[in-house]
N, C-alpha and C. Protein backbone atom coordinates (compact mmCIF):
# COMPACT_ATOMS: atom_id res chain seq x y z
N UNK A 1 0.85 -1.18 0.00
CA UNK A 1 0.00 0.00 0.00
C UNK A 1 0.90 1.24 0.00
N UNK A 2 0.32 2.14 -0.79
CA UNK A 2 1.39 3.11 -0.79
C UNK A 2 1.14 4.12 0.58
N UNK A 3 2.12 5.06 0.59
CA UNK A 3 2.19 6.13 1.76
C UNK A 3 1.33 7.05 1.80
N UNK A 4 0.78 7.23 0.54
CA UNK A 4 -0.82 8.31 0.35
C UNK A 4 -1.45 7.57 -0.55
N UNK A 5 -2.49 9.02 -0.29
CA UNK A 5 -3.93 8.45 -0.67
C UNK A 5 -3.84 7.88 -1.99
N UNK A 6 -4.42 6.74 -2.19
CA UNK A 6 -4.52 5.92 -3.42
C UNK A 6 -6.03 6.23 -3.82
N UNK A 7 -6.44 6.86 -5.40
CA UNK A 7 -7.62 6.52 -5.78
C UNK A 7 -7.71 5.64 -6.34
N UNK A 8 -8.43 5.00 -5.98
CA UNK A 8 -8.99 3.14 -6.54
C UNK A 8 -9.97 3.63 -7.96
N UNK A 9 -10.04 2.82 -9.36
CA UNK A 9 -11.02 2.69 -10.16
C UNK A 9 -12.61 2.82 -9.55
N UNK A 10 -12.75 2.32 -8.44
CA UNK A 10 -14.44 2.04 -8.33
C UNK A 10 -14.62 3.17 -7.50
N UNK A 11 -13.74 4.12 -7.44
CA UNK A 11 -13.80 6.07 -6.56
C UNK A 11 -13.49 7.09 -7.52
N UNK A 12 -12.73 6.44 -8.78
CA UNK A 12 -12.87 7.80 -9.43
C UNK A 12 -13.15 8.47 -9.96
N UNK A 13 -13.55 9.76 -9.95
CA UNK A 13 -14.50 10.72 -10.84
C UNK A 13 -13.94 10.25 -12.33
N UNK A 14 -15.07 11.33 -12.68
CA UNK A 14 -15.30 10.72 -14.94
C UNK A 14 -14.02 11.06 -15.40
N UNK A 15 -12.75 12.56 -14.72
CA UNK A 15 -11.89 12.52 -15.44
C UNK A 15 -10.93 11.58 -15.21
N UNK A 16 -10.56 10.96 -13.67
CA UNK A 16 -9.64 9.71 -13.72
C UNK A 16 -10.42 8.42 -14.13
N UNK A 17 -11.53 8.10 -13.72
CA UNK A 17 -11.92 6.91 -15.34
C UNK A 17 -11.56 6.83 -16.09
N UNK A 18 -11.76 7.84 -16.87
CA UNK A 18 -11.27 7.73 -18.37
C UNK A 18 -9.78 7.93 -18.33
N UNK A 19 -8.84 8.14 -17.44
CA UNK A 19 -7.84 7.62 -17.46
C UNK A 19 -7.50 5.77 -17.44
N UNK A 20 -7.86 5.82 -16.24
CA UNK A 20 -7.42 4.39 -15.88
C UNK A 20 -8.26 3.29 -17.07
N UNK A 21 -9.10 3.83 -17.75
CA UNK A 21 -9.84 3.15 -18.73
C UNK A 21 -8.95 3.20 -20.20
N UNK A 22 -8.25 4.07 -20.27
CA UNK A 22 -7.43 4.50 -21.49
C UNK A 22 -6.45 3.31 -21.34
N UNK A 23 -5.75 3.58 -20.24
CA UNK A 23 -4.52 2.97 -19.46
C UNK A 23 -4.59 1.44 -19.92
N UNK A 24 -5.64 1.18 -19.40
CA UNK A 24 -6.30 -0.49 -19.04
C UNK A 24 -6.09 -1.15 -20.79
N UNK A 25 -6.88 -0.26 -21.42
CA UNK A 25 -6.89 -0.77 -22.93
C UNK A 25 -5.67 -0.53 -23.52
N UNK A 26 -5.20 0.64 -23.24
CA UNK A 26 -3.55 0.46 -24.28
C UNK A 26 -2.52 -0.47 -23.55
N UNK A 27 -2.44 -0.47 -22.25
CA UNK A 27 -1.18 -1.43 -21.63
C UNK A 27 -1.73 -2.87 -21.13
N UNK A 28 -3.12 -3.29 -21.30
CA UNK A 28 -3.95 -4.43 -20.96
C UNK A 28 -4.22 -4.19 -19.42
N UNK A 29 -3.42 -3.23 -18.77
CA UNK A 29 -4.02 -3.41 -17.09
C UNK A 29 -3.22 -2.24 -16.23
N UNK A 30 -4.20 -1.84 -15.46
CA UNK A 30 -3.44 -1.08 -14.49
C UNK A 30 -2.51 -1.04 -13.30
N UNK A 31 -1.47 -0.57 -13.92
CA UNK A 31 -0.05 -0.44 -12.25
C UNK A 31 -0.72 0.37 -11.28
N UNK A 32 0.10 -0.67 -10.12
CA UNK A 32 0.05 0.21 -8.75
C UNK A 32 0.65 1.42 -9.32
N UNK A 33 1.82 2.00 -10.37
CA UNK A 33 2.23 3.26 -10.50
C UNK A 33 0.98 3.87 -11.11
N UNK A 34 0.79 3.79 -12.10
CA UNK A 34 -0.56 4.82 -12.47
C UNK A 34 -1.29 5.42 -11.40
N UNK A 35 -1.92 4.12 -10.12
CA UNK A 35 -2.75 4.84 -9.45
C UNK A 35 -2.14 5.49 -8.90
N UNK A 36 -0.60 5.86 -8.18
CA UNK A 36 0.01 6.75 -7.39
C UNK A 36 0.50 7.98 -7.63
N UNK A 37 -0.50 8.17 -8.79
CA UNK A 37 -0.43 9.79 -9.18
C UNK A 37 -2.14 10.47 -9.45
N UNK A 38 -2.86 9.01 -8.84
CA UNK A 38 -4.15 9.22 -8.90
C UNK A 38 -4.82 11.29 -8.41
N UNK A 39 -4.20 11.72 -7.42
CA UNK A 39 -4.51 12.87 -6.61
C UNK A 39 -4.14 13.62 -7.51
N UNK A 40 -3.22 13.73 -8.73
CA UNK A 40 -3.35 14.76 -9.56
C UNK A 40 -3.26 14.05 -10.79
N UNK A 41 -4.37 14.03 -11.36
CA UNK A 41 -4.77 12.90 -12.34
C UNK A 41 -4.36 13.41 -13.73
N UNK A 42 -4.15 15.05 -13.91
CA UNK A 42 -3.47 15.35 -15.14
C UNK A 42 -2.26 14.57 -15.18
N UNK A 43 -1.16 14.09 -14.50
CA UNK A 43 0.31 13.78 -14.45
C UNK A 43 0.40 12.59 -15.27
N UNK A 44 -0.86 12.04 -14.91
CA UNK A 44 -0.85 10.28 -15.27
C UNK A 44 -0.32 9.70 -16.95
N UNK A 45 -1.26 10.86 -17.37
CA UNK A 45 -1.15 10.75 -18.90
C UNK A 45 0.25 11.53 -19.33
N UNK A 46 0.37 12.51 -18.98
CA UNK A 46 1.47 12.93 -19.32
C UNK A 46 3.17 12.17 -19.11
N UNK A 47 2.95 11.35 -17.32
CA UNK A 47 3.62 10.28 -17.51
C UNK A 47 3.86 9.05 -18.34
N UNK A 48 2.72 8.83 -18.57
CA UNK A 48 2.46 7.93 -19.62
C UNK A 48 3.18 8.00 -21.25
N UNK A 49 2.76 9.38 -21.26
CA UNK A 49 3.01 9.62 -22.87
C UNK A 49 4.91 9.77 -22.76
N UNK A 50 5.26 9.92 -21.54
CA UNK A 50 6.51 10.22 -21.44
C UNK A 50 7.55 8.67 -21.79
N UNK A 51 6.80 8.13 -20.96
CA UNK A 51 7.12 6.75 -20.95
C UNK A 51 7.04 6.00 -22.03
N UNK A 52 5.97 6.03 -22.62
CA UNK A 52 5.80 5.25 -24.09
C UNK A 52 6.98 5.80 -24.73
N UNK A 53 7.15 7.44 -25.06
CA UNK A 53 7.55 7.34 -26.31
C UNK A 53 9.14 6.91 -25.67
N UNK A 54 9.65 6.88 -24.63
CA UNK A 54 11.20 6.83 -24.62
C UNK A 54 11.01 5.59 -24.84
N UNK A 55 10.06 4.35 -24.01
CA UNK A 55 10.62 3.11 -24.41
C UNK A 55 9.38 2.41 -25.44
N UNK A 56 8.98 2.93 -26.03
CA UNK A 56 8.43 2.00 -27.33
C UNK A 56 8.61 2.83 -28.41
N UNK A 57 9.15 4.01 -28.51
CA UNK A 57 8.86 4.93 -30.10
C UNK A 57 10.23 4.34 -30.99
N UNK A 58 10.16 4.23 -32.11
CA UNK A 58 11.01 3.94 -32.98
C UNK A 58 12.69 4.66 -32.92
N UNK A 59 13.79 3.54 -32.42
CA UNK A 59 14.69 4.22 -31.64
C UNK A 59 15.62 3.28 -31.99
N UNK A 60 17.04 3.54 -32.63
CA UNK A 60 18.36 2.52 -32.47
C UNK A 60 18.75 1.59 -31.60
N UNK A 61 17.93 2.09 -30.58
CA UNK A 61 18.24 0.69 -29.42
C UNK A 61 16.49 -0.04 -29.53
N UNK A 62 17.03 -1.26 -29.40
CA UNK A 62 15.81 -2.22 -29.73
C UNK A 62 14.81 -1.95 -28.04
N UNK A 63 13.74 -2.59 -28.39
CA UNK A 63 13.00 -2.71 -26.92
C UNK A 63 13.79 -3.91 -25.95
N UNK A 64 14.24 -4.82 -25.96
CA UNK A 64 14.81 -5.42 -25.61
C UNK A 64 16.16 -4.21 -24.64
N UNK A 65 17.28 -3.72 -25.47
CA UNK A 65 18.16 -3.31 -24.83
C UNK A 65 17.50 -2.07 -23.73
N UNK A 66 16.35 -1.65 -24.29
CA UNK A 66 15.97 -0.34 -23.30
C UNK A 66 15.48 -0.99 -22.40
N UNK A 67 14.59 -2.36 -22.25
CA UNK A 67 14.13 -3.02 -20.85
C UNK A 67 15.07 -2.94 -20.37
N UNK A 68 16.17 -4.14 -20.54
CA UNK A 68 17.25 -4.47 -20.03
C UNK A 68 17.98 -3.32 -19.44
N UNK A 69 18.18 -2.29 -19.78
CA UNK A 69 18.63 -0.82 -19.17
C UNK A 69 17.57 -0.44 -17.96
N UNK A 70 16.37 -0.65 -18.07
CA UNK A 70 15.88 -0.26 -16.70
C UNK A 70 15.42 -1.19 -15.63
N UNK A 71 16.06 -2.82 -16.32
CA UNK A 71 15.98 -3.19 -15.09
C UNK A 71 17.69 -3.14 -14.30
N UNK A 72 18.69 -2.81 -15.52
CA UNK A 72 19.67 -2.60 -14.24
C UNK A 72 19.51 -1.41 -13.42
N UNK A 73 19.03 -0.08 -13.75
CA UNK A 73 18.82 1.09 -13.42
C UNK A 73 17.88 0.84 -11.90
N UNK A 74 16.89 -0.34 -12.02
CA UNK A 74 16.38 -0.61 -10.99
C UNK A 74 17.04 -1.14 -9.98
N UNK A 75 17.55 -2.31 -10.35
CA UNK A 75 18.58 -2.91 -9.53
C UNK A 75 19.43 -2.39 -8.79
N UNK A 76 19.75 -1.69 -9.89
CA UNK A 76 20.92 -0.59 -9.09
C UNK A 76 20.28 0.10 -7.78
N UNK A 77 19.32 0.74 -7.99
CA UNK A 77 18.04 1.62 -6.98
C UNK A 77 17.70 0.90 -6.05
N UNK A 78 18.04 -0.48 -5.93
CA UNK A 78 16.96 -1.49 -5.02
C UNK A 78 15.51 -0.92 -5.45
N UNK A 79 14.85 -0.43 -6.32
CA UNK A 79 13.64 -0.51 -6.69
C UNK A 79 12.99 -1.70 -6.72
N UNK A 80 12.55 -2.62 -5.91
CA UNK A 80 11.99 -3.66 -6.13
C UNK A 80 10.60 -3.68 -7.38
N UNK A 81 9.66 -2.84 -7.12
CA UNK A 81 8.84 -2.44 -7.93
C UNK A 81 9.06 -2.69 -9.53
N UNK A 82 9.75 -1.51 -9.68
CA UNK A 82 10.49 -1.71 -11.28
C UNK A 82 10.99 -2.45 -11.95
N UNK A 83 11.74 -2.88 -11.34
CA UNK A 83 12.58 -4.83 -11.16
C UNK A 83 11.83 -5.62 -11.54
N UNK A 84 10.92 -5.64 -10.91
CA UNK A 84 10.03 -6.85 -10.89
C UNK A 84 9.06 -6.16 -12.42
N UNK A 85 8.73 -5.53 -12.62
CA UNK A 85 7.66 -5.24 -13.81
C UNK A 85 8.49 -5.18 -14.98
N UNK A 86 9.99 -4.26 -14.55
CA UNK A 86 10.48 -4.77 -16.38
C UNK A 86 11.49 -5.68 -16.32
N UNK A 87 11.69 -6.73 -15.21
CA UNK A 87 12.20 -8.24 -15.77
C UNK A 87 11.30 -9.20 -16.05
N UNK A 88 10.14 -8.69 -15.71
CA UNK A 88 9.03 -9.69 -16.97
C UNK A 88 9.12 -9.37 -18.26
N UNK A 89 9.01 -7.74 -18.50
CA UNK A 89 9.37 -7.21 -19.91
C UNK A 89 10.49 -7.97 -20.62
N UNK A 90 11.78 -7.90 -19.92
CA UNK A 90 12.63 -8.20 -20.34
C UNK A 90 12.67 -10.03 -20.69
N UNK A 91 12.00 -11.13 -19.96
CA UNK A 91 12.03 -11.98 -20.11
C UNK A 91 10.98 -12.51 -21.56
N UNK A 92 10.16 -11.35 -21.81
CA UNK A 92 9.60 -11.39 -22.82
C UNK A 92 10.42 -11.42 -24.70
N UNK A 93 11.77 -10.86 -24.03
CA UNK A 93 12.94 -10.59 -25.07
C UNK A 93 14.03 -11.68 -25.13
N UNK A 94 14.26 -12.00 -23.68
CA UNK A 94 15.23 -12.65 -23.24
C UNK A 94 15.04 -14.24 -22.55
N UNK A 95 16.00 -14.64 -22.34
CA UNK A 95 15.78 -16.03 -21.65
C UNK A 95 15.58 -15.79 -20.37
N UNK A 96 15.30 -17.00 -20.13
CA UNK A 96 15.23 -16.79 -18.19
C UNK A 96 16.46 -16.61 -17.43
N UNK A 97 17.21 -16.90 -18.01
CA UNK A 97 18.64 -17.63 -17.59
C UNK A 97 19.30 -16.11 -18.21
N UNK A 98 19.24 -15.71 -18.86
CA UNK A 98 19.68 -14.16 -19.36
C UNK A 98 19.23 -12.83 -18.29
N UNK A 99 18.06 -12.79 -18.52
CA UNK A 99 17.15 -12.25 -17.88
C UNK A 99 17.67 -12.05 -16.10
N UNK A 100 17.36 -13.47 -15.46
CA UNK A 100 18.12 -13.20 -14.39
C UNK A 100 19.53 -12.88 -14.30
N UNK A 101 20.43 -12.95 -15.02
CA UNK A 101 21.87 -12.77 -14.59
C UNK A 101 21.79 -10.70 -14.66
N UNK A 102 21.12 -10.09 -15.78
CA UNK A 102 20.73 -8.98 -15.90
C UNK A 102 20.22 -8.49 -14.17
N UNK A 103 19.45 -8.89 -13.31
CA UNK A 103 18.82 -8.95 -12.35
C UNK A 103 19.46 -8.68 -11.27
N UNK A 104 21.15 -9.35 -11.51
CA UNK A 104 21.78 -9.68 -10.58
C UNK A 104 22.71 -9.06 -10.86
N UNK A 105 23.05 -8.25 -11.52
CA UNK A 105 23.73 -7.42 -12.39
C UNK A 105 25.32 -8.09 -12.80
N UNK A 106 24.95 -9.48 -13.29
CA UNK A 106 25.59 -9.72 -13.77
C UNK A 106 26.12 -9.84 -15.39
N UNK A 107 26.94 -8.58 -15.84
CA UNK A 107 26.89 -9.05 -17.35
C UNK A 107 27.50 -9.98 -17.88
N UNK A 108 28.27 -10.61 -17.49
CA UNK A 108 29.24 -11.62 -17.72
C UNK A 108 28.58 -13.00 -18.10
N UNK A 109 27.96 -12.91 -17.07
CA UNK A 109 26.47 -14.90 -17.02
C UNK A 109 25.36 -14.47 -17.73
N UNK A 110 25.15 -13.13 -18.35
CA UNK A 110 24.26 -13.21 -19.27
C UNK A 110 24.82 -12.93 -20.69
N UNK A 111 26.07 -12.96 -20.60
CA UNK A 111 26.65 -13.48 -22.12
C UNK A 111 26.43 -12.12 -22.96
N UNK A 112 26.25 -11.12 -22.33
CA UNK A 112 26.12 -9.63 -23.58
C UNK A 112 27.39 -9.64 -24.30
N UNK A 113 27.00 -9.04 -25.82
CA UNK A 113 27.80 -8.61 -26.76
C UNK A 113 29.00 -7.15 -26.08
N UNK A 114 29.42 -6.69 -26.91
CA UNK A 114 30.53 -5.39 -26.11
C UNK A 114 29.47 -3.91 -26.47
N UNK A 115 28.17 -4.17 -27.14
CA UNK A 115 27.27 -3.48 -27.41
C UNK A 115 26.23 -3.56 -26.31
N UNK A 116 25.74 -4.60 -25.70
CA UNK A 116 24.93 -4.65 -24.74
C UNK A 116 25.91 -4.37 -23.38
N UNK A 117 27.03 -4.64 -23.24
CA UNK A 117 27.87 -4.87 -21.92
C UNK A 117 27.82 -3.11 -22.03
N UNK A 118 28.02 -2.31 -23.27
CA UNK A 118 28.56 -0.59 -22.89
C UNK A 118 27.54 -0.26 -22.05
N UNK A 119 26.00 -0.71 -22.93
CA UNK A 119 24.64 -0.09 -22.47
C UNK A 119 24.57 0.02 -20.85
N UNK A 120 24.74 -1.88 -20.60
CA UNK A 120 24.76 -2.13 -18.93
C UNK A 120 25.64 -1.11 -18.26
N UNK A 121 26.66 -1.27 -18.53
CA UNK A 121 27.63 -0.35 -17.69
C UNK A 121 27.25 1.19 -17.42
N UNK A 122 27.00 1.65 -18.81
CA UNK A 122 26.65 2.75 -18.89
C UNK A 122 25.24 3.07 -17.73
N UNK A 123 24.18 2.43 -17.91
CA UNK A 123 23.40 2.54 -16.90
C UNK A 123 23.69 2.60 -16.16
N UNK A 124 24.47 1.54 -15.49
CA UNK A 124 25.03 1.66 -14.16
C UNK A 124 25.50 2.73 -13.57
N UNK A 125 26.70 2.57 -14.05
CA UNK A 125 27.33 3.83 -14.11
C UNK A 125 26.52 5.51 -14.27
N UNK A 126 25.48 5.86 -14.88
CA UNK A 126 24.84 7.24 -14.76
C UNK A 126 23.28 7.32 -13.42
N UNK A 127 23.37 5.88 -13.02
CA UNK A 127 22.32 5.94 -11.72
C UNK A 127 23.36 5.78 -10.44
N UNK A 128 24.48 5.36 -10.24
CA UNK A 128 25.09 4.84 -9.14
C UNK A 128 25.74 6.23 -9.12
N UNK A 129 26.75 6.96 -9.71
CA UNK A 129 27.62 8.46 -9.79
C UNK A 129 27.24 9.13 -10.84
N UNK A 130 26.29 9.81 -10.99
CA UNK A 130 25.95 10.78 -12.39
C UNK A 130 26.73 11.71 -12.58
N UNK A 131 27.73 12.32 -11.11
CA UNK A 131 28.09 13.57 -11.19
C UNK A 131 29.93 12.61 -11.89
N UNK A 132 30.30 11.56 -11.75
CA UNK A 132 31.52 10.91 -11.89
C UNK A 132 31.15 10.31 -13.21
N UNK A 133 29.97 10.21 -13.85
CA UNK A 133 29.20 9.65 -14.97
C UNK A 133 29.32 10.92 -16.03
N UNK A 134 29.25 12.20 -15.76
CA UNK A 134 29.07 12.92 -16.71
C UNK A 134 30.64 14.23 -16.81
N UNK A 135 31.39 13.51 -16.05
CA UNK A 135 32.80 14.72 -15.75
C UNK A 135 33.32 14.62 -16.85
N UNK A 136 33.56 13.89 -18.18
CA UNK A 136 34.12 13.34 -19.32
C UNK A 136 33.62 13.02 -20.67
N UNK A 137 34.05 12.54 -21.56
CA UNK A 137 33.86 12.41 -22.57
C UNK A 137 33.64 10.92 -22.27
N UNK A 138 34.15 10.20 -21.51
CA UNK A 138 34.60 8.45 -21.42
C UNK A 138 33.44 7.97 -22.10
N UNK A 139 32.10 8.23 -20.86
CA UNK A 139 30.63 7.49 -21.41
C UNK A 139 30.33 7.56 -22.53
N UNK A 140 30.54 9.03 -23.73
CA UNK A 140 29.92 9.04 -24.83
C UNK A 140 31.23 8.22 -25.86
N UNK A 141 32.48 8.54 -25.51
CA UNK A 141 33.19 7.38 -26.49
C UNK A 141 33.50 5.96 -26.18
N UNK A 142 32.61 5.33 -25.45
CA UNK A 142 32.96 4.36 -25.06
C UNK A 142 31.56 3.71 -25.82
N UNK A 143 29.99 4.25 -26.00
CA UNK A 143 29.18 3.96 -26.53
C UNK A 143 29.28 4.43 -28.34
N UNK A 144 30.35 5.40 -28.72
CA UNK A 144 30.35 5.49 -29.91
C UNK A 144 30.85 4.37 -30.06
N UNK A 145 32.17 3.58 -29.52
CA UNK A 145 33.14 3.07 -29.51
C UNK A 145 32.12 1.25 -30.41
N UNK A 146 31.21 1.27 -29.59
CA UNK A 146 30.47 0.29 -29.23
C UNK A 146 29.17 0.21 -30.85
N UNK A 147 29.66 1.24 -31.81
CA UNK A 147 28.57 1.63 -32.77
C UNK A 147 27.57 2.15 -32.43
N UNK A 148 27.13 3.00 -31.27
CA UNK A 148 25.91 3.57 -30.53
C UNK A 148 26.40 4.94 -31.33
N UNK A 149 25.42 5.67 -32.21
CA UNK A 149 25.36 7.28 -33.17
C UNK A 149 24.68 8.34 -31.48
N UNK A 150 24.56 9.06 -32.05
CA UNK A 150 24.13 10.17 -31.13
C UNK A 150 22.90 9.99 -30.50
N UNK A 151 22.16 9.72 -31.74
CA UNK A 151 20.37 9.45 -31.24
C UNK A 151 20.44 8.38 -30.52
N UNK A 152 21.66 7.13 -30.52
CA UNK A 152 20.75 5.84 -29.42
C UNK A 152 21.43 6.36 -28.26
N UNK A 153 22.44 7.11 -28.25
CA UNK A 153 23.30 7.84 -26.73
C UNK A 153 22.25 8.70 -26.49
N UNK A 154 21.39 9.29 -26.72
CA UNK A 154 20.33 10.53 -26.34
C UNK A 154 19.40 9.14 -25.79
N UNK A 155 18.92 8.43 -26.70
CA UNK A 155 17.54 7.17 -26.33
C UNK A 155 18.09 6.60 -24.99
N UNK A 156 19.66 6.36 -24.93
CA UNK A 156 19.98 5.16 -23.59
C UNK A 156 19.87 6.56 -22.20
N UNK A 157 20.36 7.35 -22.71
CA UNK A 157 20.31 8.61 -21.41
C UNK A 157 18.42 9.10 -20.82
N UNK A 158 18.31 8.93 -22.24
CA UNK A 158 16.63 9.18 -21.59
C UNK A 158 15.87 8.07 -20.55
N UNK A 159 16.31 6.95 -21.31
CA UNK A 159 15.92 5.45 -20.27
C UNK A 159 16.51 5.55 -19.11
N UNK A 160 17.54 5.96 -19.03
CA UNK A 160 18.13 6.09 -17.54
C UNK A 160 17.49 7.42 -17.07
N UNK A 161 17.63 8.21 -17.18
CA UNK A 161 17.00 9.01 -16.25
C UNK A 161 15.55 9.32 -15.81
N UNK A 162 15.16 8.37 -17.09
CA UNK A 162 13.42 8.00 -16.55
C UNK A 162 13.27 6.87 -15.89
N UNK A 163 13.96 6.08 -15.42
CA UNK A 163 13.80 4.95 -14.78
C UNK A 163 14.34 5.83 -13.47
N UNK A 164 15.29 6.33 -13.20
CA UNK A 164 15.91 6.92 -12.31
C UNK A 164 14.54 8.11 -11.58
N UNK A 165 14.43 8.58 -12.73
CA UNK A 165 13.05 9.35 -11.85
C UNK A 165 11.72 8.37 -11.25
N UNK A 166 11.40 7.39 -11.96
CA UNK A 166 10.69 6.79 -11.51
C UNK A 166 10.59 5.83 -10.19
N UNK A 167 11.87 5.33 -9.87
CA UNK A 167 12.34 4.59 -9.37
C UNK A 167 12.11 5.15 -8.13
N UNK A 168 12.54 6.75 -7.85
CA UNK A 168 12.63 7.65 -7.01
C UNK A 168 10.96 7.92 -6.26
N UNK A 169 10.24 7.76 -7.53
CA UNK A 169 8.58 8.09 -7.45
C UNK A 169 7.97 7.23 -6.06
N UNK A 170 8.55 5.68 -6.86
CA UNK A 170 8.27 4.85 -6.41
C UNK A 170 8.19 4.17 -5.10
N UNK A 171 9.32 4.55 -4.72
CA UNK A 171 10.31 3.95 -3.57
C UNK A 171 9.69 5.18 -2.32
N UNK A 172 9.96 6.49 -2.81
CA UNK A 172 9.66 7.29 -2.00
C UNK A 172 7.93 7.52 -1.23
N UNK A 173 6.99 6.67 -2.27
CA UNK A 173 6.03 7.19 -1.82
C UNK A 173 5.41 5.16 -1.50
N UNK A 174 6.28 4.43 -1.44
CA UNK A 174 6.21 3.32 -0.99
C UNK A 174 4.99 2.15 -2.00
N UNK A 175 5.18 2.42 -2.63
CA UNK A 175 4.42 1.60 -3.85
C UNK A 175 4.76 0.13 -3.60
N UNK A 176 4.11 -0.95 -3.36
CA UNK A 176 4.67 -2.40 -3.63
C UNK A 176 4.36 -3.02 -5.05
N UNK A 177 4.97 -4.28 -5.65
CA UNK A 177 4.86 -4.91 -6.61
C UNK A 177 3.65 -5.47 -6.42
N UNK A 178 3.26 -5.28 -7.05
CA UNK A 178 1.35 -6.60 -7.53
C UNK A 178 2.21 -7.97 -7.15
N UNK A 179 0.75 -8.14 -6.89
CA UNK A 179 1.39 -10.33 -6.60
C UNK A 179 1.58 -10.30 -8.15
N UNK A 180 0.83 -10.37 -9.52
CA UNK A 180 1.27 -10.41 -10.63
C UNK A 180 1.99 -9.13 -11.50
N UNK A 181 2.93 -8.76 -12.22
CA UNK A 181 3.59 -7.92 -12.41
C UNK A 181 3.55 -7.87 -13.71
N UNK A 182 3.44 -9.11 -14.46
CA UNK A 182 3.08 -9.52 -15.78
C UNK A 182 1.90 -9.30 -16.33
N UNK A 183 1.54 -9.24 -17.86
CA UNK A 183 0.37 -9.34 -18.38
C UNK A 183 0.31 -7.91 -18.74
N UNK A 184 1.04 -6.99 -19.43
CA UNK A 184 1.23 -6.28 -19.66
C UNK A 184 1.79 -6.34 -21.48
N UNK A 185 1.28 -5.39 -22.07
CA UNK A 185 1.65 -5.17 -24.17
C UNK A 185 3.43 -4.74 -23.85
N UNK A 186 4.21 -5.51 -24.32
CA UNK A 186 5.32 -5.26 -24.38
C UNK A 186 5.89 -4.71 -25.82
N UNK A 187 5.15 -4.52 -26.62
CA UNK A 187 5.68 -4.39 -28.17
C UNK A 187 4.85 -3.27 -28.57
């Protein structure tokens, strides 16, 4: 249960309905996150639209590598929440056996290319020290290095710092994981 007031579907006026009704049909179901912006119900959508377009709009990094970026970003956070909702995502891309080593932040036992290993690191690295993450050039030639152009270094920075904000959302206002976390449009 979160730390404030939660509006539930069967309490909310016609303009958060038709949120959580929008919600329901484009992502198949509603997060405990959606409702925890229930009290100012403009945010929801605007979060939303924020969210879609960084991780589903047409982007050099596949959906696959952008999950995989926010569940280390989570990990990193101890976000349990997040963790848990996009390593289902991610297992939707990935193996199980992949998937978890990602989890555990291991890149090594999940066998990434020197293209997926920059991404990981890189996440890591801009949620754990942002201010030791951004003193240099290192991060951006180490992802050119890796064949990443400008636009997927702009796409991987946006995933991190929206997972990073979210994570923050999350944690701070005490959100738990659904018993199911899955069952969610991943594509």
């Amino acid at each position: 249960m979160a730390r404030i007031t939660v509006i539930e579907p069967a309490e909310a006026d016609e303009e958060l309905r038709r949120i959580y009704e929008s919600l329901t049909a484009s992502r198949g179901k509603l997060a405990e996150v959606h409702k925890l912006q229930s009290l100012n119900a403009p945010t929801i959508p605007a979060h939303m639209d924020l969210y879609t377009k960084i991780m589903f709009s047409p982007s050099p990094l596949s959906r696959a590598e952008r999950e995989m970026m926010a569940v280390v970003v989570s990990v990193t956070n101890g976000c349990e929440y997040c963790r848990g909702h996009h390593l289902e995502a991610l297992k939707h891309f990935w193996s199980e056996n992949e998937s978890a080593a990602i989890a555990r932040l291991d890149a090594y036992a999940a066998g990434l290319n020197d293209r997926l290993k920059a991404l990981f690191e890189y996440a890591r690295a801009l949620t754990a020290a942002p201010r030791e993450s951004s003193a240099d050039d290192h991060w951006v030639e180490r992802l050119r290095s890796v064949g990443l152009d400008d636009r997927a270094i702009l796409d991987a920075t946006l995933v991190v710092s929206y997972f990073n904000f979210v994570n923050r959302m999350v944690m701070g206002l005490g959100v738990e994981l659904e018993s199911e976390p899955g069952g969610y449009r991943y594509e």
